[in-house]
Protein backbone atom coordinates (compact mmCIF):
# COMPACT_ATOMS: atom_id res chain seq x y z
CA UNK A 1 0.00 0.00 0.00
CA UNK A 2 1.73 3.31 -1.37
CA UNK A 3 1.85 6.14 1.36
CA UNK A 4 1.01 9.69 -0.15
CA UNK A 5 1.53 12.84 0.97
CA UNK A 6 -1.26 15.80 0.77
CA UNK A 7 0.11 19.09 1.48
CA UNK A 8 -2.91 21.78 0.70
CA UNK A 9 -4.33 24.59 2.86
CA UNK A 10 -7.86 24.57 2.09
CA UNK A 11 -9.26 22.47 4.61
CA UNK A 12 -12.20 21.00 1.47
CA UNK A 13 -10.01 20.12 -0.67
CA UNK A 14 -7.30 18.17 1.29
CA UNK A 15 -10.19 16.31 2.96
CA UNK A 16 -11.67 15.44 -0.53
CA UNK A 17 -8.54 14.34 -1.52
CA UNK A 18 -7.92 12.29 1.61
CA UNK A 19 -11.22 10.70 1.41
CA UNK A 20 -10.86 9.72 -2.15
CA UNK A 21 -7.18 8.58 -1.92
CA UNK A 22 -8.18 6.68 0.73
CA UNK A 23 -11.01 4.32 -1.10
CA UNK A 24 -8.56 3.65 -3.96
CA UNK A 25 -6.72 2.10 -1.21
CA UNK A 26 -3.25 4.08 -0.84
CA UNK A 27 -2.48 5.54 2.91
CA UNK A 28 -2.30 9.68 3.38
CA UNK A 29 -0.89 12.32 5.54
CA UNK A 30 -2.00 15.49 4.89
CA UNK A 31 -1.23 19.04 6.21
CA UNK A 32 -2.15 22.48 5.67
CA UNK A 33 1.47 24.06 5.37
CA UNK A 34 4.87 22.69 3.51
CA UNK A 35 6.97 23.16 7.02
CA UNK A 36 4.82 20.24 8.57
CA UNK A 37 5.29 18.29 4.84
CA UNK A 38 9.08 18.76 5.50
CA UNK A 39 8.72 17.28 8.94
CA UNK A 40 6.51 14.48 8.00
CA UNK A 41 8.70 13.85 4.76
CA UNK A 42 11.88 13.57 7.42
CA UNK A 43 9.46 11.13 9.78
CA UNK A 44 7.32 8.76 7.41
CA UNK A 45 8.17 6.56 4.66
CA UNK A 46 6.49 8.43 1.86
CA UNK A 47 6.05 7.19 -1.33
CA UNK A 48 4.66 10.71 -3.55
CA UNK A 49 3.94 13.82 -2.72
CA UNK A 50 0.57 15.61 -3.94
CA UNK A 51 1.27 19.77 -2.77
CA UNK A 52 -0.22 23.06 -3.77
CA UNK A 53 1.82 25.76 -5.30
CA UNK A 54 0.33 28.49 -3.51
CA UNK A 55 0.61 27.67 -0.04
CA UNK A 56 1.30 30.10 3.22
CA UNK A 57 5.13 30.55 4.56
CA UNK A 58 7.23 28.13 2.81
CA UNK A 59 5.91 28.85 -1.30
CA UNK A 60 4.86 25.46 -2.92
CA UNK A 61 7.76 25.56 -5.07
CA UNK A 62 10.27 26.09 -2.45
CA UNK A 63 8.42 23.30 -1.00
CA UNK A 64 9.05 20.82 -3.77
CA UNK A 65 12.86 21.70 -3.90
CA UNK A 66 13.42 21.13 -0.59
CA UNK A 67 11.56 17.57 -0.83
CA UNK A 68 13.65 16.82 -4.10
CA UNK A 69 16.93 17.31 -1.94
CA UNK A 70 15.63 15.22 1.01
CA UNK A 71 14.89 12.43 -1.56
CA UNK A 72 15.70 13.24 -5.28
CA UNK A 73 13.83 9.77 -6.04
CA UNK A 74 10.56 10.94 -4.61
CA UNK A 75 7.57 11.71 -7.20
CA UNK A 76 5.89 15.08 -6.59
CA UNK A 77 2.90 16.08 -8.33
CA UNK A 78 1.79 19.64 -8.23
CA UNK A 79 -1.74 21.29 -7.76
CA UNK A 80 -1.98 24.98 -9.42
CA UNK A 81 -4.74 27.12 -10.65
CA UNK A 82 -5.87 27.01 -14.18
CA UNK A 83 -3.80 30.88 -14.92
CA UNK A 84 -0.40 29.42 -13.32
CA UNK A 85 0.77 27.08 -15.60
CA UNK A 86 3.99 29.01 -16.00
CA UNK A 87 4.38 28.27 -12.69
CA UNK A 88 3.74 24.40 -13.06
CA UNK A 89 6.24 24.61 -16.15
CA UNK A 90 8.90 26.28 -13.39
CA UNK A 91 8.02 23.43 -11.28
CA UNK A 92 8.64 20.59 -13.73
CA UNK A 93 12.15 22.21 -14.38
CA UNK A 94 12.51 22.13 -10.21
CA UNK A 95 11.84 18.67 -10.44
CA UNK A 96 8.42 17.71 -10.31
CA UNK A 97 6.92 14.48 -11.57
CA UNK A 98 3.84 16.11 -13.00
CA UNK A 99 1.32 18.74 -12.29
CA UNK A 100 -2.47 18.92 -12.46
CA UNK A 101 -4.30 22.07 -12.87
CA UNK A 102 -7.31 22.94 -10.47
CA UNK A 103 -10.42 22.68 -10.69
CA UNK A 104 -9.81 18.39 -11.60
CA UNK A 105 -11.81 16.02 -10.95
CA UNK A 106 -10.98 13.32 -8.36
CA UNK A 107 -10.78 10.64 -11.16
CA UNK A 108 -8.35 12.46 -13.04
CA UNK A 109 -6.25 12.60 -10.06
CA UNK A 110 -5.89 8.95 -9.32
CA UNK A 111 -4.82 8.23 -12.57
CA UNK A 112 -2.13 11.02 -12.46
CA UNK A 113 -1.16 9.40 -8.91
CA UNK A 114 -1.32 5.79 -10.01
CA UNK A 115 0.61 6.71 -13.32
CA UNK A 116 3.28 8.42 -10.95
CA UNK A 117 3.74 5.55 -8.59
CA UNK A 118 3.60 2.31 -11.90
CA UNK A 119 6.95 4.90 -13.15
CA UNK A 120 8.67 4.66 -9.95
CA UNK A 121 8.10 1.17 -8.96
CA UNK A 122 9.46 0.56 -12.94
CA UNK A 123 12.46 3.07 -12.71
CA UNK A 124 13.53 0.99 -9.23
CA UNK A 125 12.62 -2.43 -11.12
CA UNK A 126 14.98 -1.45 -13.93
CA UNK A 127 17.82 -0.16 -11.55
CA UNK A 128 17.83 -3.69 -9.28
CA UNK A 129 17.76 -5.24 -13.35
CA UNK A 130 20.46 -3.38 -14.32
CA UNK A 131 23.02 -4.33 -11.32
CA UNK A 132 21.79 -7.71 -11.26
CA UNK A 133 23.05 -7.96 -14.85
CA UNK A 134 26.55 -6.22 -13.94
CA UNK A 135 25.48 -3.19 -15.61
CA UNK A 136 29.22 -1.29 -16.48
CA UNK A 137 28.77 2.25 -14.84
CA UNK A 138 30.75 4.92 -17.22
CA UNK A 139 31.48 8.27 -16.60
CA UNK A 140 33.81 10.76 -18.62
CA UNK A 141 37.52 10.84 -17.08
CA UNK A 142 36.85 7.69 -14.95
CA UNK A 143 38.31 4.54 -15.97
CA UNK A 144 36.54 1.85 -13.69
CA UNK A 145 36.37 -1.58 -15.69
CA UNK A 146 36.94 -3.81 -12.98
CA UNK A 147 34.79 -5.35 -10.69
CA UNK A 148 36.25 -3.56 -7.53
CA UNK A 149 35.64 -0.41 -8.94
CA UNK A 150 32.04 -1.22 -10.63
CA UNK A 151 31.45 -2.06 -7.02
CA UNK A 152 32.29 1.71 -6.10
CA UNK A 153 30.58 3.16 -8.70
CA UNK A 154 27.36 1.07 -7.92
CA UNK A 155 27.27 2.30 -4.95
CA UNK A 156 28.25 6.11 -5.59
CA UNK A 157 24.74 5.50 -8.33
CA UNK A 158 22.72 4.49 -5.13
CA UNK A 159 23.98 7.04 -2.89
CA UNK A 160 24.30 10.29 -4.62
CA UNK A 161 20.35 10.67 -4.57
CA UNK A 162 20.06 10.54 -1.10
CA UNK A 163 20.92 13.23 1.29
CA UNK A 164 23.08 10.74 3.47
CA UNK A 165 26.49 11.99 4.71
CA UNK A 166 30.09 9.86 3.20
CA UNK A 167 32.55 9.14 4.23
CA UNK A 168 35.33 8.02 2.14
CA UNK A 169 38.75 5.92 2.66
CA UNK A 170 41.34 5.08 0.75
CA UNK A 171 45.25 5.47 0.21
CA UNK A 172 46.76 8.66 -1.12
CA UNK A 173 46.44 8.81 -4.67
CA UNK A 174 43.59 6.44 -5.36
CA UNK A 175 40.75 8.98 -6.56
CA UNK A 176 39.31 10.27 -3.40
CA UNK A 177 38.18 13.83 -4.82
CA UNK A 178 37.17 12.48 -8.03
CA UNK A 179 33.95 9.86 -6.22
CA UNK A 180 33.58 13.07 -4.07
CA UNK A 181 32.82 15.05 -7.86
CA UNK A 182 31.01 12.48 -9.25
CA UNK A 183 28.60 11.79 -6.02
CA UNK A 184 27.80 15.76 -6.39
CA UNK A 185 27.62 15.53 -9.90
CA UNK A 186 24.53 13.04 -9.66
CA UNK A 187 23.11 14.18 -6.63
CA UNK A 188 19.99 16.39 -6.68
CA UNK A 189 22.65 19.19 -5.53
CA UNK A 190 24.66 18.92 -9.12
CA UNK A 191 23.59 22.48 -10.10
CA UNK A 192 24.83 24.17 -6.55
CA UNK A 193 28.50 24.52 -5.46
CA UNK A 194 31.01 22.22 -4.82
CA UNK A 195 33.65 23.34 -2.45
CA UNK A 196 37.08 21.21 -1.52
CA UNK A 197 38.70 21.67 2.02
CA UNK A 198 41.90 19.88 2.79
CA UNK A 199 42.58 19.75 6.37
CA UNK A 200 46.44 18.71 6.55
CA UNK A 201 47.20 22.48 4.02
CA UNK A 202 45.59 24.40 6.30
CA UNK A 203 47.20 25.30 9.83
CA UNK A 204 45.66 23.62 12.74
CA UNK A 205 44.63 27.10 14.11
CA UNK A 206 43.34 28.40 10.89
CA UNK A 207 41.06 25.40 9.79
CA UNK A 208 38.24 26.93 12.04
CA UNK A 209 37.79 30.22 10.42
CA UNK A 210 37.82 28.27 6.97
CA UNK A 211 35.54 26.53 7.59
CA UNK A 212 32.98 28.60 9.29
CA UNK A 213 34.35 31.99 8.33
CA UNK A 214 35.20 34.80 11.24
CA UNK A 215 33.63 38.66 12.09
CA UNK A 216 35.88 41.33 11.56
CA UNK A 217 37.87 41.98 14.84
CA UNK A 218 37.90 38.12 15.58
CA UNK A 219 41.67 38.49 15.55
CA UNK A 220 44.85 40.04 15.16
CA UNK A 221 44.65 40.76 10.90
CA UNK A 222 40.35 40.27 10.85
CA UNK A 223 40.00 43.56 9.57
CA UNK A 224 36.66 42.05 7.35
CA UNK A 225 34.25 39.58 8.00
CA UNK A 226 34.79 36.36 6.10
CA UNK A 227 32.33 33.95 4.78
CA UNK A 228 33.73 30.16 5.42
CA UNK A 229 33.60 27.16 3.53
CA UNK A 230 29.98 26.16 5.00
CA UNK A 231 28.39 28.98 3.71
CA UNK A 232 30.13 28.81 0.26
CA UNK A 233 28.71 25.40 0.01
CA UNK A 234 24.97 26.13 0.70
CA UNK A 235 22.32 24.22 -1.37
CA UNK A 236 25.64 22.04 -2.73
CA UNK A 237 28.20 19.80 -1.51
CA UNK A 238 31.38 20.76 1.31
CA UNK A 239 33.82 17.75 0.49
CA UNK A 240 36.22 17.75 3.63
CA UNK A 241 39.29 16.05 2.89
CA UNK A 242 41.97 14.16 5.60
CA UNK A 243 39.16 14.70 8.01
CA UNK A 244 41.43 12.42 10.42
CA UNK A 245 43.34 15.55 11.10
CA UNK A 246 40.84 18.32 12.01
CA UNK A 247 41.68 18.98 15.60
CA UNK A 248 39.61 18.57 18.51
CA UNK A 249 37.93 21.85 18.66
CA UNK A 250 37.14 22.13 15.44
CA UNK A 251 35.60 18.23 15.32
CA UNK A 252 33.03 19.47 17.97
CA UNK A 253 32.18 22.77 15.98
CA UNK A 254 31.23 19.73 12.71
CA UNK A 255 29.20 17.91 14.55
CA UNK A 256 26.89 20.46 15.43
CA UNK A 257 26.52 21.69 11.67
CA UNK A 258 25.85 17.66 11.09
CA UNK A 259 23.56 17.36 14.09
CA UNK A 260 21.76 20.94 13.54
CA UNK A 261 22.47 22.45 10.42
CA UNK A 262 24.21 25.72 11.97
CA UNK A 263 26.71 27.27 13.33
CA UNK A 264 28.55 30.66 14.35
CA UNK A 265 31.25 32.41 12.56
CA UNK A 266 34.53 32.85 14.47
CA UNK A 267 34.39 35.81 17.00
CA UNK A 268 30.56 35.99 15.71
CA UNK A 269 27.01 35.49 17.65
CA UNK A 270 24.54 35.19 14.71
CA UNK A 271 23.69 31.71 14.13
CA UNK A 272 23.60 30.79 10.45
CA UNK A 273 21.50 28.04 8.95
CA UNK A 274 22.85 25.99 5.99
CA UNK A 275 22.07 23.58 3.75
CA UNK A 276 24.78 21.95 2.96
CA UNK A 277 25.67 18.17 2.04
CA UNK A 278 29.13 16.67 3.52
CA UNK A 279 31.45 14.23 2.07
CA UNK A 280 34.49 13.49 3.98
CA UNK A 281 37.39 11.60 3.21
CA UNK A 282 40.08 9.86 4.91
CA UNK A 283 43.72 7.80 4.15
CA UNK A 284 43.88 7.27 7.94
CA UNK A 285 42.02 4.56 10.17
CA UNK A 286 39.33 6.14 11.89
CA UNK A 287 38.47 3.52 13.79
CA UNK A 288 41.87 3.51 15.58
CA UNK A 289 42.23 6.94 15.84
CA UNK A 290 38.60 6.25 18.33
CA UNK A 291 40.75 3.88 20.24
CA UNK A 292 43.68 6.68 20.45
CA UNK A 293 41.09 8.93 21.60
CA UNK A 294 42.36 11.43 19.02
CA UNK A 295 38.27 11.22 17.27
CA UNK A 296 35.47 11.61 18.58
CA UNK A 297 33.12 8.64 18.61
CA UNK A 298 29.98 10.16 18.07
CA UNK A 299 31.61 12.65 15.14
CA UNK A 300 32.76 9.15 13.48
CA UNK A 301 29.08 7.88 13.37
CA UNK A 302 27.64 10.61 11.85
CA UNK A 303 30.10 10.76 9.05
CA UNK A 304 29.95 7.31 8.68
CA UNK A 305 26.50 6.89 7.33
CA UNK A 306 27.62 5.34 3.77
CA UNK A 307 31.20 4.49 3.69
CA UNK A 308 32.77 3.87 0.50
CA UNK A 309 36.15 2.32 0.43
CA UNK A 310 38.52 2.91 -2.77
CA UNK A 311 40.49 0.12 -3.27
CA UNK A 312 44.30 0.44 -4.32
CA UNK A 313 45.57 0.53 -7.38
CA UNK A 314 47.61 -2.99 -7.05
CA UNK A 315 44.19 -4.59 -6.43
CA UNK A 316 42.47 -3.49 -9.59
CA UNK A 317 45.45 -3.41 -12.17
CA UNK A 318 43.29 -4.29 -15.20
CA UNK A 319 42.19 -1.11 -15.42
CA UNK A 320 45.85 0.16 -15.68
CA UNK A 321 46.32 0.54 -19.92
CA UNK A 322 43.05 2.28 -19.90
CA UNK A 323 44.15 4.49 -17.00
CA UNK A 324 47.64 5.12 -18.80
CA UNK A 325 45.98 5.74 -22.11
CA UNK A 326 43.69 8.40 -20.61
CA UNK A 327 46.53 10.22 -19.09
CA UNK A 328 48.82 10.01 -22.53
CA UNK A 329 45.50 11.73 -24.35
CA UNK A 330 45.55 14.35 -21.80
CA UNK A 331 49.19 15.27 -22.33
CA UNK A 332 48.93 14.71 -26.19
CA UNK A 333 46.33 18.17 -25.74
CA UNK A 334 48.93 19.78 -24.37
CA UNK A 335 52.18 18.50 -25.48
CA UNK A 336 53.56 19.97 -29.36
CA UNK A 337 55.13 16.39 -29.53
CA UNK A 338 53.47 13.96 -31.35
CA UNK A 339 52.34 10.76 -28.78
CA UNK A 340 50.34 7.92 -30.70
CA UNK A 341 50.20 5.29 -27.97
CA UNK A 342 51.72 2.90 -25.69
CA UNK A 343 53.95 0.24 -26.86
CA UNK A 344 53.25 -3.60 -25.29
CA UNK A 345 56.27 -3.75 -23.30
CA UNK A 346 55.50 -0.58 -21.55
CA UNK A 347 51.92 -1.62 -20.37
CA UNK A 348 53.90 -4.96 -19.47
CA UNK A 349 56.41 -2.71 -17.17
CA UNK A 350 53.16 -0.44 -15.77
CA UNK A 351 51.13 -3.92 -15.02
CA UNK A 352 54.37 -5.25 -13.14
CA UNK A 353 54.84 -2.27 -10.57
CA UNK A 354 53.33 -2.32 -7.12
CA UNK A 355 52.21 0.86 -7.30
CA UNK A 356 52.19 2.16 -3.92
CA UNK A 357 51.31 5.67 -5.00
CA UNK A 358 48.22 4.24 -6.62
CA UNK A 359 46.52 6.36 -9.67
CA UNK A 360 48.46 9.60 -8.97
CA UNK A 361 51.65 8.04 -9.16
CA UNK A 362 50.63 6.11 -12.32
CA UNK A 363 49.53 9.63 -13.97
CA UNK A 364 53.40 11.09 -13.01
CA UNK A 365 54.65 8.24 -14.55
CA UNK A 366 52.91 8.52 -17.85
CA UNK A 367 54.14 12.01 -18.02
CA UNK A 368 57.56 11.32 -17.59
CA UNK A 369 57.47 8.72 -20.59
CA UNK A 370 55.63 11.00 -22.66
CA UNK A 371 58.76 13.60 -21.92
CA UNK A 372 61.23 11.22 -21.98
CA UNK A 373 59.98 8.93 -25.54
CA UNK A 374 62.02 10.17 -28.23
CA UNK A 375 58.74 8.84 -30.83
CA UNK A 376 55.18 8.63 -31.17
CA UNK A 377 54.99 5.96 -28.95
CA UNK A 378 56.03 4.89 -25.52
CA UNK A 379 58.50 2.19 -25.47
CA UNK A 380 59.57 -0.21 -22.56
CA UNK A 381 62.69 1.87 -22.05
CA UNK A 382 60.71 5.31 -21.31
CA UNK A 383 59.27 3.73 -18.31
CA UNK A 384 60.68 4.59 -15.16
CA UNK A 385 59.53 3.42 -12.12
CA UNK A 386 60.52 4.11 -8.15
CA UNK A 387 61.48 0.95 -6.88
CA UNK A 388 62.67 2.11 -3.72
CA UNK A 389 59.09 3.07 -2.67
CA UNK A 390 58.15 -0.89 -4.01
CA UNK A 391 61.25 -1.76 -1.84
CA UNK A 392 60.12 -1.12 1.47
CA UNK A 393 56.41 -1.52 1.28
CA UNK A 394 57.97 -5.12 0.30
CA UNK A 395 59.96 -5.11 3.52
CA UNK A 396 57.25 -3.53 6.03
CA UNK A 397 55.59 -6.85 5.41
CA UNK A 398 54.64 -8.16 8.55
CA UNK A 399 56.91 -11.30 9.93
CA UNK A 400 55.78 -12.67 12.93
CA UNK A 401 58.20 -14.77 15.48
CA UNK A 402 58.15 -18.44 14.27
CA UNK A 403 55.46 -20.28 16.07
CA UNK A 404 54.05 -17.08 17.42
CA UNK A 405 50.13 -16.06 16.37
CA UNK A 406 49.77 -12.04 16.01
CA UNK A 407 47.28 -12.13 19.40
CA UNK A 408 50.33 -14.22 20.83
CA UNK A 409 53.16 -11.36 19.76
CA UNK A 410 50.63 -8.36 20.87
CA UNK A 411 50.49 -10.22 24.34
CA UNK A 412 53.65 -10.25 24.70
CA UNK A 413 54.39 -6.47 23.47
CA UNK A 414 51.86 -5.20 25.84
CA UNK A 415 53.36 -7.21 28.82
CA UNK A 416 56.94 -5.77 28.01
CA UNK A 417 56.32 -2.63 27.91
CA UNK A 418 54.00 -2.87 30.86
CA UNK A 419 57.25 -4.12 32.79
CA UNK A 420 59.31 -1.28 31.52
CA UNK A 421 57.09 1.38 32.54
CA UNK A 422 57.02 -0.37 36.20
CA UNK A 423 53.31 -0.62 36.11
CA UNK A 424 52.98 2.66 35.19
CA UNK A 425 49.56 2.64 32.85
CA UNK A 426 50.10 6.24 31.49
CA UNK A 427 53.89 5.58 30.97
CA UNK A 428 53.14 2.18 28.94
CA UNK A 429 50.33 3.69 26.92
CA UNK A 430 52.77 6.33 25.64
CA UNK A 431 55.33 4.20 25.18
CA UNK A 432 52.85 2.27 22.69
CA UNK A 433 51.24 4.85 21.29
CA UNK A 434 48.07 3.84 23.43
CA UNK A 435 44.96 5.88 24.68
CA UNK A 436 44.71 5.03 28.41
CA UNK A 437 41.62 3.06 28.32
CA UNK A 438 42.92 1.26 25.40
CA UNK A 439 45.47 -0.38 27.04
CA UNK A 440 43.48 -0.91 29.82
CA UNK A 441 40.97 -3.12 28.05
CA UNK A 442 44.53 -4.82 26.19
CA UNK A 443 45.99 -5.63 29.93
CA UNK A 444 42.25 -7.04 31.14
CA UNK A 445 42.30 -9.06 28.23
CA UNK A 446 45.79 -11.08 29.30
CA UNK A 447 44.77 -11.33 32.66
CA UNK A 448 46.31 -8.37 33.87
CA UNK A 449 44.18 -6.40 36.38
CA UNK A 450 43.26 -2.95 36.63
CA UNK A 451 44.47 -2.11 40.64
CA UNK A 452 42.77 1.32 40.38
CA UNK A 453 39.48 -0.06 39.97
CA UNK A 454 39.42 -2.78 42.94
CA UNK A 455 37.72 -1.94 45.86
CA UNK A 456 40.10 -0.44 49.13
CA UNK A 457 39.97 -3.13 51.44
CA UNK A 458 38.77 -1.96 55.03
């Protein structure tokens, strides 16, 4: 049973509409203003919207953009008087399904609403068709034939339409900013801004005022006020990047724009409201930066609503001629020399390379052939790689103690440097890089008690 929303202020006609709705079988919540719609839209599982354009406070139209950000899949049919089609034209273009022009009679209506609902349940039909068959997602200037990245792009396709904070992980170099584009690029916000913050090129104790700008006389230099990244970003998409390294300070300041959709500027006492989607990224471990205690746990959650993990380059290296042929077309644009292709042998030498730099170091690489080939084409020779980089990631491989497990080793880690710090819990979590409570909960574990918690004995 499909679940419609009514949102239409005369009191007659919403309860016509409810009435008749309601024999053809679908569910309906109904309101007289859009600002209730918006709060049942964020409660209920709705399945179309049926609004007025001309409604009091928040305008219809306003309205039906707002419920197309919530959920750009949602159908929303608009109601307008017989002299506003212009309006119900401007509405289409906003987003809406379809529109139906008043007076109508309550027949017509169900058909537009039953129409509206068969599309949807067919668009969603076709999408769950498509992946089941392994549909190949392509975008211009992303190379993603293999399955591991398919996998990211599926899910990039599923999540751009929602509103859903993501957070994204990866190693330096594997495309971070570029799923960050493309999620904006499909999302409902595609036509608003996209703004780029990275964390680790901005000073620790500048990285506030970035990001939610300052008042003149904040500080020492603040001789303007200064918008920040936030409000740059309203009605788009604020892509945050090495969000393992925003301080402390500022980490509470983001979860309150998460949480509550405002904040203050720096040195400032107005609260400003934006609307503003967030896509984080990380090359760090979040989850044992919580155990450091140098995250906070409840700042984690709410980024993590969809994570999307890029995979390295070394673990999807069939897409590695296509990825070097992209980047010699680029620099034939640019280059005066003539550059045809690359030669077997050279794709041979690119397929055999770890790659710890992933796709960024694969791009320098390409450009250095291209400068270095002395023809058309790039030969085996024009291929140089950095094997010392491919050196020690090959001898950081973990070797355990023969006859040792890795819970075994830990154990015994843990216990040493308990011994050296004489007990000393502070001392031995420094000493291994250790939150206090984390190596609490490590000592419990090997049977090592926590004295300050026992009971004094009287």
């Amino acid at each position: 049973m499909a679940t419609i929303l009514i949102v239409e202020d005369e009191a007659r006609m919403r309860r016509l509409l409810e009435l008749d709705l309601g024999e053809a079988g679908y569910q309906t919540f109904s309101t007289a203003d859009a600002e209730k719609g918006m709060d049942l839209l964020r409660r209920e599982q709705v399945d179309l919207v049926l609004t007025d354009l001309k409604l009091p406070g928040m305008g219809g139209l306003e309205f039906l953009q707002a419920a197309k950000r919530l959920n750009g899949a949602l159908p929303v049919v608009v109601m307008t008087a017989y002299g506003s089609v212009e309006t119900a034209v401007e509405a289409m273009k906003a987003g809406a399904s379809d529109y139906v022009l008043k007076p109508f009679a309550l027949a017509e209506m169900r058909l537009v609403v039953q129409k509206e609902l068969d599309v949807r349940h067919l668009r969603e039909e076709n999408r769950t068709l498509r992946e089941a068959l392994g549909r190949q997602y392509t975008y211009p200037n992303i190379v993603a034939r293999s399955a591991k990245m398919q996998e990211v792009l599926a899910l990039v396709e599923r999540v751009a339409a929602t509103p859903s904070t993501v957070l994204i992980g990866g190693e330096s170099g594997v495309g971070k900013d570029l799923i960050a584009r493309l999620i904006h690029q499909r999302s409902t916000r595609a036509s608003g801004p996209f703004v780029k913050i990275n964390s680790t090129a901005i000073p620790e104790n500048l990285l506030e005022s970035e990001l939610f700008g300052y008042e003149k006389g904040a500080f020492t230099g603040a001789t303007t006020s200064k918008p920040g990244k936030f409000e740059l970003a309203d009605k788009g998409t604020l892509f945050l990047d090495e969000i393992g390294d925003v301080p402390p300070p500022t980490q509470v300041k983001l979860l309150r724009v998460l949480q509550e959709r405002e904040f203050e500027r720096l040195g400032g006492t107005r609260t400003i409201k934006v609307d503003v989607r967030l896509i984080a990224a990380t090359n760090r471990d979040l989850r044992a930066a919580l155990e450091q205690g140098t995250f906070r746990e409840d700042l984690y959650y709410r980024l993590n609503v969809v994570p999307i993990d890029i995979p390295p380059l070394r673990e999807h290296k069939e897409d590695i001629p296509e990825l070097a042929n992209l980047f010699l077309s680029r620099l034939a644009q640019r280059s005066e020399k003539k550059l045809d292709g690359i030669k077997p042998e050279a794709l041979r030498a690119l397929m055999d390379f770890h790659w710890p730099g992933n796709v960024r170091e694969l791009e320098n690489i390409v450009e250095r052939a291209c400068a270095l080939a002395r023809g058309p084409f790039i030969e085996g020779p024009d291929i140089h790689m950095d094997r010392t980089a491919e050196r020690s990631v090959g001898a950081q491989a973990p070797v355990l103690p023969e006859g040792k497990t890795l819970d075994q080793w830990e154990d015994e880690i843990i216990r040493e440097a308990y011994r050296r710090a004489n007990g000393n819990k502070s001392e031995a979590a420094r000493m291994l890089g250790l939150s206090r409570n984390a190596l609490r909960y490590r000592l419990e574990k090997i049977g090592i008690p926590d004295e300050s918690s026992k009971a004094p004995q009287g």
